[in-house]
Structure formats: C-alpha cells, structure tokens
N, C-alpha and C. Protein backbone atom coordinates (compact mmCIF):
# COMPACT_ATOMS: atom_id res chain seq x y z
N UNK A 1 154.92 133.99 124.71
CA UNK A 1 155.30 134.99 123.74
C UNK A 1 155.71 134.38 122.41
N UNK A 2 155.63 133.30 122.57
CA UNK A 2 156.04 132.30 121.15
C UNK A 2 155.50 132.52 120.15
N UNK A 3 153.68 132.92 120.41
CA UNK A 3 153.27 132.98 119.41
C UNK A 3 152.67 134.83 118.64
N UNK A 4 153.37 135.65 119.54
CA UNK A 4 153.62 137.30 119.53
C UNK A 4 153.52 137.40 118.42
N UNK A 5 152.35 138.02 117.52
CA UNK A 5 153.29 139.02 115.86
C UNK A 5 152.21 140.18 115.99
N UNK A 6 152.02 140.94 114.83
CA UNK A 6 151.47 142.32 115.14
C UNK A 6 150.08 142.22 114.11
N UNK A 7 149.02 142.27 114.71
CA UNK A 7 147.77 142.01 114.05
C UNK A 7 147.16 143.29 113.14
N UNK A 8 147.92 144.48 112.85
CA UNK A 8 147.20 145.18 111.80
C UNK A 8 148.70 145.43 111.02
N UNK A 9 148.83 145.78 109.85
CA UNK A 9 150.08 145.60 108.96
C UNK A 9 150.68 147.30 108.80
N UNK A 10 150.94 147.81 110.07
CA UNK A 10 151.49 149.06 109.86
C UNK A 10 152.53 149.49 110.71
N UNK A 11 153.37 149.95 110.27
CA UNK A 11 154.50 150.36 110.87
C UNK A 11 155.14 151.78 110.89
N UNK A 12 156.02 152.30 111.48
CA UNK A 12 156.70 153.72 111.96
C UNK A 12 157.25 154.01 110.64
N UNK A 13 157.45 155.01 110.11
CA UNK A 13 158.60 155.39 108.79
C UNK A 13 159.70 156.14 109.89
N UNK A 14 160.52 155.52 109.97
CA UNK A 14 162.51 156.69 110.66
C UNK A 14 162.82 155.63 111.12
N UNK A 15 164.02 156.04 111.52
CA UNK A 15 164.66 154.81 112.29
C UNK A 15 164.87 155.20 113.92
N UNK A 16 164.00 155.96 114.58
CA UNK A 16 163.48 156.38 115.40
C UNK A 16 162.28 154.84 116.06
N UNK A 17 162.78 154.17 116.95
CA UNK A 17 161.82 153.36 117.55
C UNK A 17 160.41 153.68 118.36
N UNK A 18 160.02 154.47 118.94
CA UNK A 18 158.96 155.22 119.33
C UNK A 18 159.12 156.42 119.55
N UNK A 19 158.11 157.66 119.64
CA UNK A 19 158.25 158.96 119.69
C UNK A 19 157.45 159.22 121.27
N UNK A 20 158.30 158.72 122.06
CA UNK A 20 157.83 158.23 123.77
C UNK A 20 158.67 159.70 124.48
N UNK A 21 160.05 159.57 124.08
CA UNK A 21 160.64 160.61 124.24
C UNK A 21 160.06 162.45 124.02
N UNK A 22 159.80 161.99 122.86
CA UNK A 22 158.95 163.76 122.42
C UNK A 22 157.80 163.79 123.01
N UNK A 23 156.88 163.30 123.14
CA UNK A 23 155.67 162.64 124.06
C UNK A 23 156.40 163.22 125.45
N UNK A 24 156.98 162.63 126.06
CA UNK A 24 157.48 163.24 127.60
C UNK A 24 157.62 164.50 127.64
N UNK A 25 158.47 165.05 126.68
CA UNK A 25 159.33 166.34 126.68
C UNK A 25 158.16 167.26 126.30
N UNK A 26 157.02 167.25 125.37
CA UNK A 26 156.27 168.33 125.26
C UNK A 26 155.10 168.33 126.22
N UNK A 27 154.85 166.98 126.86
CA UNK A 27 153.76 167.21 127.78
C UNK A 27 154.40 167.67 129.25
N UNK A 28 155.53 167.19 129.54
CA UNK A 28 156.57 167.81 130.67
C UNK A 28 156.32 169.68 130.49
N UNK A 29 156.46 169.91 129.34
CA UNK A 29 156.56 171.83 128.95
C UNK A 29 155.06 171.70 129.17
N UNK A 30 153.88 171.11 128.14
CA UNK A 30 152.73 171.87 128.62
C UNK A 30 152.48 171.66 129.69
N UNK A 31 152.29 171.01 130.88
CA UNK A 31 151.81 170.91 132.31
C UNK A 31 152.86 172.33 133.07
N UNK A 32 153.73 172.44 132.31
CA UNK A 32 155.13 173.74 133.12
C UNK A 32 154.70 174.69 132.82
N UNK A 33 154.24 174.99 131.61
CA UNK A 33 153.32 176.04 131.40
C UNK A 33 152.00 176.62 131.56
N UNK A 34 151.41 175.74 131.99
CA UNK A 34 149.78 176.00 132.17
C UNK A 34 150.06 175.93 133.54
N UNK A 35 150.96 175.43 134.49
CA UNK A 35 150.79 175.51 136.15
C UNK A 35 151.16 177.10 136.02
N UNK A 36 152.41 177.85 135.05
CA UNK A 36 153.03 179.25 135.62
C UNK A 36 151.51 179.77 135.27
N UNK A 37 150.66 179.75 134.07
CA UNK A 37 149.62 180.39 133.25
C UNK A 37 148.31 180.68 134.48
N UNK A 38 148.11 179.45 135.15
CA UNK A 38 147.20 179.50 136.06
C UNK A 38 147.78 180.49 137.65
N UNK A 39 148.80 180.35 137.67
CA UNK A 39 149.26 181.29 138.64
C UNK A 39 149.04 182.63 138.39
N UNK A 40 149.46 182.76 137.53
CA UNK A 40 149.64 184.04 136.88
C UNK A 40 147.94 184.49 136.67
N UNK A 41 146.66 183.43 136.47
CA UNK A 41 145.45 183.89 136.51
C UNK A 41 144.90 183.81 134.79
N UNK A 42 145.68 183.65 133.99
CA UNK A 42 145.53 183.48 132.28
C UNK A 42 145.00 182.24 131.77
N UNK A 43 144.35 182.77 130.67
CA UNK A 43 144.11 181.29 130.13
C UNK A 43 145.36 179.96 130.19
N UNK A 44 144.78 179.28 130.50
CA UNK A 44 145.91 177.70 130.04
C UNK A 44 145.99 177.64 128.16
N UNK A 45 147.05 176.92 127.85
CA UNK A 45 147.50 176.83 126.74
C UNK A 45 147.06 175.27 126.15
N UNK A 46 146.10 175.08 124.55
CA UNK A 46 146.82 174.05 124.38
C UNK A 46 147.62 173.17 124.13
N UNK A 47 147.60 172.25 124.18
CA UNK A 47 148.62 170.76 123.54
C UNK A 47 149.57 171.56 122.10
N UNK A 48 148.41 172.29 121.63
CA UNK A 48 149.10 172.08 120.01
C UNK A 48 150.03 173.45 120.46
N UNK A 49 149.83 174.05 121.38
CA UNK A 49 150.40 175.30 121.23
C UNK A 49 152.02 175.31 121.74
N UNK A 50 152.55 174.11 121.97
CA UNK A 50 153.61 173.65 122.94
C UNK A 50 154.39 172.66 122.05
N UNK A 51 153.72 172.25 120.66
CA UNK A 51 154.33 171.19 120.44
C UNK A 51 154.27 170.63 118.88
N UNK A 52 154.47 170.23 118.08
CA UNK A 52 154.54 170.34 116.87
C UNK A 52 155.43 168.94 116.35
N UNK A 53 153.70 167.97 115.86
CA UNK A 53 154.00 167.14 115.25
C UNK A 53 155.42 166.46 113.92
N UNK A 54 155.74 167.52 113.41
CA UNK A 54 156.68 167.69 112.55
C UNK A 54 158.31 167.48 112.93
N UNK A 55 158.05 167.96 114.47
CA UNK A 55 159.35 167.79 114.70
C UNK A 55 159.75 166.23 115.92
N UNK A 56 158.86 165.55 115.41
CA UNK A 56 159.05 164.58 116.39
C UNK A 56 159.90 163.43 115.28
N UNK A 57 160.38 162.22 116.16
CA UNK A 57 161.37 161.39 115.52
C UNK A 57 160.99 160.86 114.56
N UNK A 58 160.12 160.04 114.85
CA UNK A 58 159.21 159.61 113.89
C UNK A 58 158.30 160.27 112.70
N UNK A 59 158.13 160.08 111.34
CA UNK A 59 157.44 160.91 109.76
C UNK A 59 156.48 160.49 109.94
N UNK A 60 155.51 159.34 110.54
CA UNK A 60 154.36 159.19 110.77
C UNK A 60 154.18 157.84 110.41
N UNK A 61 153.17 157.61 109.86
CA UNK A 61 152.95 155.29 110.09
C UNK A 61 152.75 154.88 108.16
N UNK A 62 152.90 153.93 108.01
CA UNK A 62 152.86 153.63 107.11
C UNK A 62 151.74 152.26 106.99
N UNK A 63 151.09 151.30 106.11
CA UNK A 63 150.46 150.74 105.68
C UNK A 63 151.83 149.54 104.94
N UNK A 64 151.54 148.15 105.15
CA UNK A 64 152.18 147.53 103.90
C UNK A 64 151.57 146.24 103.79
N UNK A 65 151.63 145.55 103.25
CA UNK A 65 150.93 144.25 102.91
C UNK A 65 151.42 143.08 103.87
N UNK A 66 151.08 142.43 104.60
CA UNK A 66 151.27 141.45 105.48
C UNK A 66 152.10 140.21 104.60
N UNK A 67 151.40 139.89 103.50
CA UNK A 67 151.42 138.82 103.04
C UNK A 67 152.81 138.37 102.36
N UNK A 68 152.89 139.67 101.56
CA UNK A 68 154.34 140.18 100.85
C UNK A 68 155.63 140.07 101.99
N UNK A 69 154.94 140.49 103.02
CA UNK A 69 156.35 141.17 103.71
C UNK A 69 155.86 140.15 105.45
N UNK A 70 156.01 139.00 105.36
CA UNK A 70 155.23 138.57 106.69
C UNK A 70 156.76 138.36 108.26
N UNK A 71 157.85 139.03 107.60
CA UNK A 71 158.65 139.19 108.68
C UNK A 71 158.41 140.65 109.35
N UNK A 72 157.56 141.68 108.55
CA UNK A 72 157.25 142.49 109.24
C UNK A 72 156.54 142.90 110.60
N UNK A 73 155.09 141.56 110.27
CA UNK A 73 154.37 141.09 111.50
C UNK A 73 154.79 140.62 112.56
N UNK A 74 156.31 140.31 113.08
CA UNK A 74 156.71 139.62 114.11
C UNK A 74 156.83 141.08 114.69
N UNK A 75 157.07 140.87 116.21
CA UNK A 75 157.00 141.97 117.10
C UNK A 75 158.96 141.88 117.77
C-alpha cells in the first residue's frame, strides 16, 4: 500500500466522506416498496421515484489539477 494514490484527479465537494449511507437507506425503501407494490399486484416503482439526488451528503464530484495540488492524489 506504500505506493496507493488516486489515478484520476477528482474528488467529493462536503465534508461528508461517502454517500454509502443514503445509498443503503433509499435502496432499503425502494426494495420495501416494490415487495408491498407487487403484493398488492401494481406496478413497481422506480429508483428515482424513492429518492432524490439533492438530498444526499455529498454536492457531487469535482475535477482539480493533480499537479498543483499532488497531496490530493494520496488515498
């Protein structure tokens, strides 16, 4: 692992470390909902209909220059 750093130069914007958590929690609801939906005989629901990018921890990824900033590349 000595020689570990991150080979494309982009990173998270928040101070939110991964959005693993919101990931669990809305796919936990859609699978809860599409099992009652299919019981019930109704269409299943999708992904987007359960869950909403906006409100997750993370503002989305950013781009920055490797060269400028090369403590960024370590993992």
């Amino acid at each position: 692992m000595s020689r570990s750093y991150r080979h494309t130069s982009i990173c998270g914007l928040a101070s939110a470390a991964s959005e693993k958590d919101d990931k669990r929690r809305w796919h936990r609801r859609f699978r809860q909902q599409n099992r009652q939906r299919v019981r019930q005989g109704t269409e299943p629901l999708s992904l987007a209909a359960v869950s909403d990018p906006w409100l997750m921890a993370k503002d989305g990824k950013q781009w920055f220059d490797g060269t400028q900033h090369p403590r960024l590349l370590w993992k």
